[in-house]
Protein backbone atom coordinates (compact mmCIF):
# COMPACT_ATOMS: atom_id res chain seq x y z
CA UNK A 1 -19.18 3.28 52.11
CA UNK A 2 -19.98 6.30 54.35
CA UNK A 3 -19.43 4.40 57.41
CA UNK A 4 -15.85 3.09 56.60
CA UNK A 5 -14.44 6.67 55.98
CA UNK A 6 -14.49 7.40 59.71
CA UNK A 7 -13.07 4.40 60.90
CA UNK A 8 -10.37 4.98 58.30
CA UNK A 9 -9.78 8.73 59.16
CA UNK A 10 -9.55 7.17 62.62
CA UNK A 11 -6.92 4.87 61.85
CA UNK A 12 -4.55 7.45 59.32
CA UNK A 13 -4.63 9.74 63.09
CA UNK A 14 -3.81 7.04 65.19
CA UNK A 15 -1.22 5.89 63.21
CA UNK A 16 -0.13 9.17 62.06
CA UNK A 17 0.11 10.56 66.14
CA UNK A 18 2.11 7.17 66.44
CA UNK A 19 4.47 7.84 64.01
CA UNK A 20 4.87 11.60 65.51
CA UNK A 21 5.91 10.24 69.26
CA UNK A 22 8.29 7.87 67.78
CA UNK A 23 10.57 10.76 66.64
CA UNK A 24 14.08 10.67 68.18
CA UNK A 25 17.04 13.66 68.88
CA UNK A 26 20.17 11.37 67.62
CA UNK A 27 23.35 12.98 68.52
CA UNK A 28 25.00 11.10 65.64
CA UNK A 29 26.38 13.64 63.12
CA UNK A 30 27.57 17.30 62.17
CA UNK A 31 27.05 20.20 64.57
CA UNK A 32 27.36 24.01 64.14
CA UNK A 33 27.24 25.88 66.73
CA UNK A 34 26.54 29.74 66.66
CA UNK A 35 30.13 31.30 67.03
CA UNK A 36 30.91 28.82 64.13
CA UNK A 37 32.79 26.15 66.23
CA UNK A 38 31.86 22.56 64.93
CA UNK A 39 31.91 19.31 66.15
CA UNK A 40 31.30 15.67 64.77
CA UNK A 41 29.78 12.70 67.03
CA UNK A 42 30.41 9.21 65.66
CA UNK A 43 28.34 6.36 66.83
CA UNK A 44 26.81 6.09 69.99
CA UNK A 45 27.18 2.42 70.78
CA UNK A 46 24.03 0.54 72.98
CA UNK A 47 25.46 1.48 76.50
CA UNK A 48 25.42 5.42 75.39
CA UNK A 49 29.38 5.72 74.58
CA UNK A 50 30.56 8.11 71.82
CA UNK A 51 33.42 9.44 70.76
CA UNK A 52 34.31 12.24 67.92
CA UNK A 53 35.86 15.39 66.92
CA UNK A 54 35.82 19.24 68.48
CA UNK A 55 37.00 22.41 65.87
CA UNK A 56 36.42 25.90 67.77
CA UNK A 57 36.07 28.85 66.61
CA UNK A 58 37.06 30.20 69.32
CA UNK A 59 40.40 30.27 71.85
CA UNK A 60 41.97 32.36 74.30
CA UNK A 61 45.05 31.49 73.43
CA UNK A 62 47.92 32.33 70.81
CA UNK A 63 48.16 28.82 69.69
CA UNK A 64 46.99 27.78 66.46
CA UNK A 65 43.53 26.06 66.84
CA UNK A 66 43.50 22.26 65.70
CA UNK A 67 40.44 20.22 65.51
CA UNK A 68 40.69 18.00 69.13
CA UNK A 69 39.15 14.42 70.27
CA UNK A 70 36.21 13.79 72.23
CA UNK A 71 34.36 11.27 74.45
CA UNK A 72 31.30 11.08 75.96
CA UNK A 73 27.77 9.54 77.05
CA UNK A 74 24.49 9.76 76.40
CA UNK A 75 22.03 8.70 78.62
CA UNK A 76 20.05 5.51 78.22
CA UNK A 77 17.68 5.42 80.42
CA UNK A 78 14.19 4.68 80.31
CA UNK A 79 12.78 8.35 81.19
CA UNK A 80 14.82 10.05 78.29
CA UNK A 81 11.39 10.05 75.90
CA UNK A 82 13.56 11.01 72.72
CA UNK A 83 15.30 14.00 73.98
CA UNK A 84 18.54 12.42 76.02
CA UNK A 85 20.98 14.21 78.09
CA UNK A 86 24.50 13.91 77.29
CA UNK A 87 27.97 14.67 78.51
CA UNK A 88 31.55 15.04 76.59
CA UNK A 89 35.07 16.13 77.57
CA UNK A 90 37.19 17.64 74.93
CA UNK A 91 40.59 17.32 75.14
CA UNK A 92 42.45 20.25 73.62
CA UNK A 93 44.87 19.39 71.29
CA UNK A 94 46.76 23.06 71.34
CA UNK A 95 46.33 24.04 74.98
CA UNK A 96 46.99 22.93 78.27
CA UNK A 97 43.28 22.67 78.92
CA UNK A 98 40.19 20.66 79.04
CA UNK A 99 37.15 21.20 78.81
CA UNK A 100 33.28 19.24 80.45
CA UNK A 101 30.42 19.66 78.54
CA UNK A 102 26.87 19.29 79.43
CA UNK A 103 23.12 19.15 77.73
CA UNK A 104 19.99 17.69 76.42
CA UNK A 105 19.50 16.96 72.77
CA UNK A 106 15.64 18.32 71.98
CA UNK A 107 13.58 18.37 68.36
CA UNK A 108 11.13 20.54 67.78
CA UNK A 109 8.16 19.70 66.47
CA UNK A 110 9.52 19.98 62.59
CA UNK A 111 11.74 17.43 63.18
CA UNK A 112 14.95 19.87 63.86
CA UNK A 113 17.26 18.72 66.25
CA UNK A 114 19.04 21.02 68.57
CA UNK A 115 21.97 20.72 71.19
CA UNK A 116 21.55 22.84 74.66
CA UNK A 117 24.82 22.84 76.44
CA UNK A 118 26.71 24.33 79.42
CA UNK A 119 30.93 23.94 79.43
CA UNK A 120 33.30 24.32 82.29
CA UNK A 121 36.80 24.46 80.98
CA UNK A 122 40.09 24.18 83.60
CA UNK A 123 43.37 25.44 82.20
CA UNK A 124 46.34 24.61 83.41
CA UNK A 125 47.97 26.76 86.48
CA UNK A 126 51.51 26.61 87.65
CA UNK A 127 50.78 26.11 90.95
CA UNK A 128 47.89 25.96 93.79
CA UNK A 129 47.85 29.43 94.48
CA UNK A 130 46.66 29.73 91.12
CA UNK A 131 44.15 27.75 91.15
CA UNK A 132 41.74 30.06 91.08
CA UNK A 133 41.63 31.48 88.27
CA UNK A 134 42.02 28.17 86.17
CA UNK A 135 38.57 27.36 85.85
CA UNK A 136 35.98 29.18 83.55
């Protein structure tokens, strides 16, 4: 009986590290982000396409903020190891503006999943000479 308590100590690690590597940052869901603006990705189908909803907090504009649709990809490939890199453009729905997002979805190791992103948002100009100052 002393023998067989290794071997099974052995197998609870094995399986246990197995079960540890086979955790995955899903972008499905409800975000928050830290200036309160919040955002809500559907499903992302088996080529990486998703689609959902944008609701900032934040504008520089008078208009009254309404929540706005968005589309992106996640990447698929095989290198990704649970932690993909993404991409979405949000389409304002009270500005003439649009705005590219960028970033990696990573979990720490309790399980939290967290979204690192850049944006580059272009506003609308009235003509070329503006152009630039339409891009933040």
């Amino acid at each position: 009986m002393v023998q067989a308590a290794p071997f099974l100590l052995l197998l609870f690690l094995a399986l246990g590290a197995h079960s540890l590597s086979a955790k995955k940052c899903s972008l499905t869901g409800h975000w928050v982000n830290d200036l309160g603006s919040n955002m809500t990705i559907l499903n992302v189908n088996a080529n990486g396409v998703f689609a959902g909803s944008y609701h900032t907090a934040v504008t520089a504009t008078s208009n009254e903020i309404k929540v706005s649709p968005l589309q992106g990809s996640q990447q698929r490939g095989p290198n990704q190891k649970g932690q993909p890199t993404f991409g979405f453009t949000v389409n304002w729905s009270f500005s003439d503006s649009i705005t590219v997002f960028t970033g990696q979805c990573f979990m720490d190791d309790e399980g939290k999943e967290t979204l690192r992103t850049m944006w580059l948002l272009r506003s609308r100009v009235e003509n070329i000479k503006n152009d630039w100052k339409a891009t933040r």
